[in-house]
Protein backbone atom coordinates (compact mmCIF):
# COMPACT_ATOMS: atom_id res chain seq x y z
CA UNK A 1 0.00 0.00 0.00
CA UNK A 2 2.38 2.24 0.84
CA UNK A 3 5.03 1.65 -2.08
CA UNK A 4 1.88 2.68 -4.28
CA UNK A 5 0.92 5.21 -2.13
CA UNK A 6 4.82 6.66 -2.93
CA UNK A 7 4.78 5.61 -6.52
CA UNK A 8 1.65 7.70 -7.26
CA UNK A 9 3.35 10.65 -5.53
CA UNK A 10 6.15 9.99 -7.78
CA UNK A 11 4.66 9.62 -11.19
CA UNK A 12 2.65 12.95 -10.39
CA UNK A 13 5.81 14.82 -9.28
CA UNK A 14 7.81 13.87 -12.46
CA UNK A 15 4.72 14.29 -15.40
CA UNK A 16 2.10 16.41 -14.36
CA UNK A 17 1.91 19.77 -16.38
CA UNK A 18 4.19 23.10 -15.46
CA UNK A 19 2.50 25.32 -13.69
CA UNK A 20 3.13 28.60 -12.30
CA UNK A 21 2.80 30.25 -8.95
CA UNK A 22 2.35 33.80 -7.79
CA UNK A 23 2.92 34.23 -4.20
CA UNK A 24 1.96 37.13 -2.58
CA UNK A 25 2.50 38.45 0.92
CA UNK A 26 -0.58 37.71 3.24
CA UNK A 27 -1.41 34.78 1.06
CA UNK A 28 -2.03 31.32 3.49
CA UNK A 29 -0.53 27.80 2.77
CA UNK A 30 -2.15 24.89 4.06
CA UNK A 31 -0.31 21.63 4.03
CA UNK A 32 1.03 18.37 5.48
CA UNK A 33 4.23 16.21 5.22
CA UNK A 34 2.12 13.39 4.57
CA UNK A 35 5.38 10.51 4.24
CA UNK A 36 8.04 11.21 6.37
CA UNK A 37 8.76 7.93 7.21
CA UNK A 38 11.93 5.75 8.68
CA UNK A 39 12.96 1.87 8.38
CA UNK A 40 15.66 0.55 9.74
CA UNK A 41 16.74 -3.30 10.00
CA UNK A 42 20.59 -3.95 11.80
CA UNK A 43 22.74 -7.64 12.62
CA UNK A 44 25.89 -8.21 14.65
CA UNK A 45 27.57 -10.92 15.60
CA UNK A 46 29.59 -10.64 19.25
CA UNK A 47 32.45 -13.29 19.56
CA UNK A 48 34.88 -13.92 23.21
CA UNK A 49 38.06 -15.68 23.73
CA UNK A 50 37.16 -19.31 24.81
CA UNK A 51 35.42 -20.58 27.01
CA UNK A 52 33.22 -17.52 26.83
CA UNK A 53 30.27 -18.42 23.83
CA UNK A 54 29.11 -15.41 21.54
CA UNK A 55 25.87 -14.34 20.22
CA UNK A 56 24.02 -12.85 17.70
CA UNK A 57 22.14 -9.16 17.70
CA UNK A 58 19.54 -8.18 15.64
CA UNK A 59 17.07 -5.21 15.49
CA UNK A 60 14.20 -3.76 13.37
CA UNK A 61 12.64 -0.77 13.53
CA UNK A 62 10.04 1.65 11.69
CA UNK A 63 8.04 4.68 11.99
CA UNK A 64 6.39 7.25 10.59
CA UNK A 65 5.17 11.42 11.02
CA UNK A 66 2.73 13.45 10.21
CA UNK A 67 2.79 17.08 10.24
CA UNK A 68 -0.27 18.97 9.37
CA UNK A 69 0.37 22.99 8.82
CA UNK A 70 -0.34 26.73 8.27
CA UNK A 71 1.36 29.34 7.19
CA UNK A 72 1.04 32.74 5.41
CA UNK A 73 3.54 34.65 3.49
CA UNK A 74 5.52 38.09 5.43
CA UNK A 75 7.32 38.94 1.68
CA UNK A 76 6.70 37.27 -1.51
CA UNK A 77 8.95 34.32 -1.02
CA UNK A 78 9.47 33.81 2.68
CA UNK A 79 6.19 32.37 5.29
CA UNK A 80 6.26 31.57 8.53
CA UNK A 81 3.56 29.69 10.48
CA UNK A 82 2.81 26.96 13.21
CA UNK A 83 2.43 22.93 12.73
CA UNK A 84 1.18 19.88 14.54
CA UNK A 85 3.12 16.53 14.04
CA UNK A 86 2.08 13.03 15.61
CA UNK A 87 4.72 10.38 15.51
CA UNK A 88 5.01 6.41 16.13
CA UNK A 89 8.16 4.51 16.18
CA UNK A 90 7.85 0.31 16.74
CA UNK A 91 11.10 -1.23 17.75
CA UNK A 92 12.55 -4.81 18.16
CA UNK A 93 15.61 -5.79 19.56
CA UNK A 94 16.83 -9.41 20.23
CA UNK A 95 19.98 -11.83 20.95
CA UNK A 96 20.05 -15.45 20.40
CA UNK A 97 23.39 -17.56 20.60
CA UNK A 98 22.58 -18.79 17.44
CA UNK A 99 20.26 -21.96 18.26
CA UNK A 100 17.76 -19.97 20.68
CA UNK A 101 16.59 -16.34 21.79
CA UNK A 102 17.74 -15.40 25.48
CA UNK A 103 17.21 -12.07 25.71
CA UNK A 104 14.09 -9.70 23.91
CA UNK A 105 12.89 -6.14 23.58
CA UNK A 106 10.08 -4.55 22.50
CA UNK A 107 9.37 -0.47 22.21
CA UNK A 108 6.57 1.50 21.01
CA UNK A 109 7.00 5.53 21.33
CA UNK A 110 4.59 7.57 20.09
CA UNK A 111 4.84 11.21 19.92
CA UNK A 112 3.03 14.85 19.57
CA UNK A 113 4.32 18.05 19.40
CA UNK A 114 3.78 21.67 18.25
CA UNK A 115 6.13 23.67 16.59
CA UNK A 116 7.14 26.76 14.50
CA UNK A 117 8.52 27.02 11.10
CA UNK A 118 9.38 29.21 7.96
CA UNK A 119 10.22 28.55 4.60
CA UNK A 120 11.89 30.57 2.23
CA UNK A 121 11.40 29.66 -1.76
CA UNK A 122 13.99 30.51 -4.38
CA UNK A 123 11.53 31.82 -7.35
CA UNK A 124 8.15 31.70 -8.11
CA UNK A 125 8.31 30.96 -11.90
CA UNK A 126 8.31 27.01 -13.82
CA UNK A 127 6.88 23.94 -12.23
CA UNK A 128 9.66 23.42 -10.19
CA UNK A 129 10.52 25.48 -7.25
CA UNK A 130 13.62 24.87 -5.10
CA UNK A 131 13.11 26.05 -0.74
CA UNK A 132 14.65 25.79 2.29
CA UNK A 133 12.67 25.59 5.37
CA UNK A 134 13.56 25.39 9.26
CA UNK A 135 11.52 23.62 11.79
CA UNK A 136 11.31 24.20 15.69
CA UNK A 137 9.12 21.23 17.73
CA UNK A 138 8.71 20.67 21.11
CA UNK A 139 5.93 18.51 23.01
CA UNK A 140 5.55 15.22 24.56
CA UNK A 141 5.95 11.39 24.27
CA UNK A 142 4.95 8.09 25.82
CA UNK A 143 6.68 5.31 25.59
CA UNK A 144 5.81 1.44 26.39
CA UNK A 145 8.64 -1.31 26.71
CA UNK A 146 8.54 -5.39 27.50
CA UNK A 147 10.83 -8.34 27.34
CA UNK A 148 12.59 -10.76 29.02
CA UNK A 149 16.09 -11.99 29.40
CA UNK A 150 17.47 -15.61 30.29
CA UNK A 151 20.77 -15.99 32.18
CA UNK A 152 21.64 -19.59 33.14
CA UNK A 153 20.46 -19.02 36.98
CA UNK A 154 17.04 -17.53 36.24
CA UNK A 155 14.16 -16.25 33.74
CA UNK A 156 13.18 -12.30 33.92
CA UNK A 157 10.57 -10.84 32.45
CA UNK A 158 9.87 -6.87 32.33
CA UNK A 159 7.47 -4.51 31.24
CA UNK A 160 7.51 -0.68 31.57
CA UNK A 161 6.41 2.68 30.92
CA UNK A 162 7.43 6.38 30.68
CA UNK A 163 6.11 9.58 32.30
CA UNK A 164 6.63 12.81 32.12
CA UNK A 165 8.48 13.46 28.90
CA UNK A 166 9.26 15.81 27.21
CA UNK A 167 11.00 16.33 23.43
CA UNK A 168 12.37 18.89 21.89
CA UNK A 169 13.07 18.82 17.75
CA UNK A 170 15.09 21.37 15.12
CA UNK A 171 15.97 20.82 11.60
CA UNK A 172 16.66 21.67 8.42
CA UNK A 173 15.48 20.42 5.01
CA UNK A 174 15.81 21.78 1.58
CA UNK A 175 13.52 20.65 -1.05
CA UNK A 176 11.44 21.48 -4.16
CA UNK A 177 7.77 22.20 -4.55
CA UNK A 178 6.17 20.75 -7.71
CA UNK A 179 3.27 23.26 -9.17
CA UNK A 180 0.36 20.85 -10.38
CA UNK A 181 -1.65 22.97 -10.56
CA UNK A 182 -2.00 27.02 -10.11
CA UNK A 183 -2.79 26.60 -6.00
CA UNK A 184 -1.20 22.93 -5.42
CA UNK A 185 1.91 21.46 -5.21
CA UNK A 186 3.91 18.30 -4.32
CA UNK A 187 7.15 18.55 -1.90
CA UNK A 188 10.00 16.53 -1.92
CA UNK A 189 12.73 17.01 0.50
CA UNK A 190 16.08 16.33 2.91
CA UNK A 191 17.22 17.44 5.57
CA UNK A 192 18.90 17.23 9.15
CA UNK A 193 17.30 16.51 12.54
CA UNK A 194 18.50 16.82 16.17
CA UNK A 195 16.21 15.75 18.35
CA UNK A 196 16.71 16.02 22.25
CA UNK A 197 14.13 13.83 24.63
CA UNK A 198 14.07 13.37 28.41
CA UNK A 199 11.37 10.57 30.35
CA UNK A 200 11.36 9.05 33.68
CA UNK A 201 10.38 4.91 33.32
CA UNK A 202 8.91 2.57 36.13
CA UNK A 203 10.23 -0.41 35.06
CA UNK A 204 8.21 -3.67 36.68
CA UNK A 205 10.39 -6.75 36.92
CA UNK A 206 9.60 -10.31 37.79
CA UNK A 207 12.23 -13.31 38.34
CA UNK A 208 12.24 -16.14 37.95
CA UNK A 209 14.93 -18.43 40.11
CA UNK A 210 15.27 -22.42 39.19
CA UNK A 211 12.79 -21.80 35.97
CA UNK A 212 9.92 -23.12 37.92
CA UNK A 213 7.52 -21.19 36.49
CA UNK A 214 7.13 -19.02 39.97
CA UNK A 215 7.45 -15.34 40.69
CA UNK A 216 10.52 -15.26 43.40
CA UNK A 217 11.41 -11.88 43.30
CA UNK A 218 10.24 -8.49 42.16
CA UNK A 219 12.10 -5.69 41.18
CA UNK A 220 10.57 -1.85 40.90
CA UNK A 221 13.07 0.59 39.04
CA UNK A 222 12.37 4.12 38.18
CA UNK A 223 15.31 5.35 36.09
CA UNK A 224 15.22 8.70 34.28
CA UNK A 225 17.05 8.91 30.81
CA UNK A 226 17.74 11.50 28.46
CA UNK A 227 18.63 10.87 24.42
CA UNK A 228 19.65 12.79 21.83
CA UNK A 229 19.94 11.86 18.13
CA UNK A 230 21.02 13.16 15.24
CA UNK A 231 19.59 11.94 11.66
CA UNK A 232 18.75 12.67 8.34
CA UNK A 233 15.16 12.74 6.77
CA UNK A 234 13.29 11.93 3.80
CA UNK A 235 10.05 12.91 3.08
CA UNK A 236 6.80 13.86 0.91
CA UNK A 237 4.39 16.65 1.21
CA UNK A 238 1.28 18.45 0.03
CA UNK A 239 0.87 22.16 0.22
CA UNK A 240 -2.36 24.04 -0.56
CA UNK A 241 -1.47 28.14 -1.95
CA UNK A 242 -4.60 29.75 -0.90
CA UNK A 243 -5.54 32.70 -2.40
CA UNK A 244 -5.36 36.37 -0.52
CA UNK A 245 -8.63 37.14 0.41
């Protein structure tokens, strides 16, 4: 669904007619990144001088954003304005010594934030219009994490949750709009993202000792973390040049 989804997007960016635009200040755009979207799939393998055995890593991952938006133009090629993005991220981590699967993690993060941004374009003329744009986000996030892990003196299994978070996001992305018609075009565009995120877990754990199939102990943590990444994006958008009224 989605590859056609993209390919659509594609074949309209590349063959649909030239068209011009004709911005003018006060005029509003309305628009989304409707496919910003991230997959990632990683393996290692971990070998020890003997006796020690080694194992194998693996991890998936994917997500996806959506950033619905409004802005209106101050000059004739620069607008500024506010946006909303929502974002999910599913994430599976695992290590197996090559026969069976002793330790497992799951993570699902979703996110929402608010944020400011402004894009310049370079020319208003053809049906292909290069811009830069700079975003500012900040909201919150919630994340949910379970798995277990098998040493050779007991079974643990974990689930846990965040609170309190809080995520802050600024890039940069330069791009070009495609005019498909006279008020609608088709973004495509690339850029650089740090993000910055803080959360406080509560971590739940329950062990197993002798693999009886009994709770023997149970272990409460409540560790706070903070991440920051930095990344590059790819993404798709549809913006909406609404006339001055």
């Amino acid at each position: 669904m989605i590859r056609a989804v993209l390919l659509s997007l594609v074949l309209c960016f590349m063959f649909s007619k030239n068209c011009d635009a004709q911005f003018t200040r006060g005029q509003r755009i309305v628009g989304a990144s409707i496919f910003t979207a991230s997959l990632n799939s990683g393996e290692s393998d971990y070998s020890f001088p003997a006796p020690t055995a080694g194992y194998h890593s693996k991890t998936n991952s994917a997500g996806f954003n959506l950033a619905p938006s409004i802005a209106w133009f101050i000059t004739e090629a620069l607008a500024v304005g506010g946006r909303l993005n929502a974002g999910y991220r599913h994430e599976r981590a695992s290590d197996d010594d090559y026969t069976v699967t002793f330790r497992k993690r799951t993570t699902n993060d979703f996110t929402g934030t608010l944020g400011f941004f402004a894009r310049n374009y370079f020319g208003k003329a053809g049906g292909f219009i290069p811009f830069a744009q700079v975003n500012v986000d900040g909201g919150i996030s919630n994340e949910k994490i379970e798995g277990f892990n098998y040493t050779t003196t007991y079974k643990e299994t974990y689930t846990g949750k965040s609170s309190g978070d809080f995520t802050f996001t600024a890039s940069l992305s330069v791009g070009v709009t495609r005019m498909i018609s006279d008020q609608i075009g088709l973004d495509l565009f690339a850029g650089y993202a740090y993000t910055h995120q803080k959360n406080k877990f509560k971590t739940t754990s329950l062990r197993d000792v002798g693999f009886d199939g009994t709770t023997d102990e149970t272990v409460i943590s409540e560790p706070e973390t903070k991440f920051s990444n930095h990344g590059l994006q790819l993404g798709v958008g549809l913006q909406i040049f609404l006339a001055r009224k």
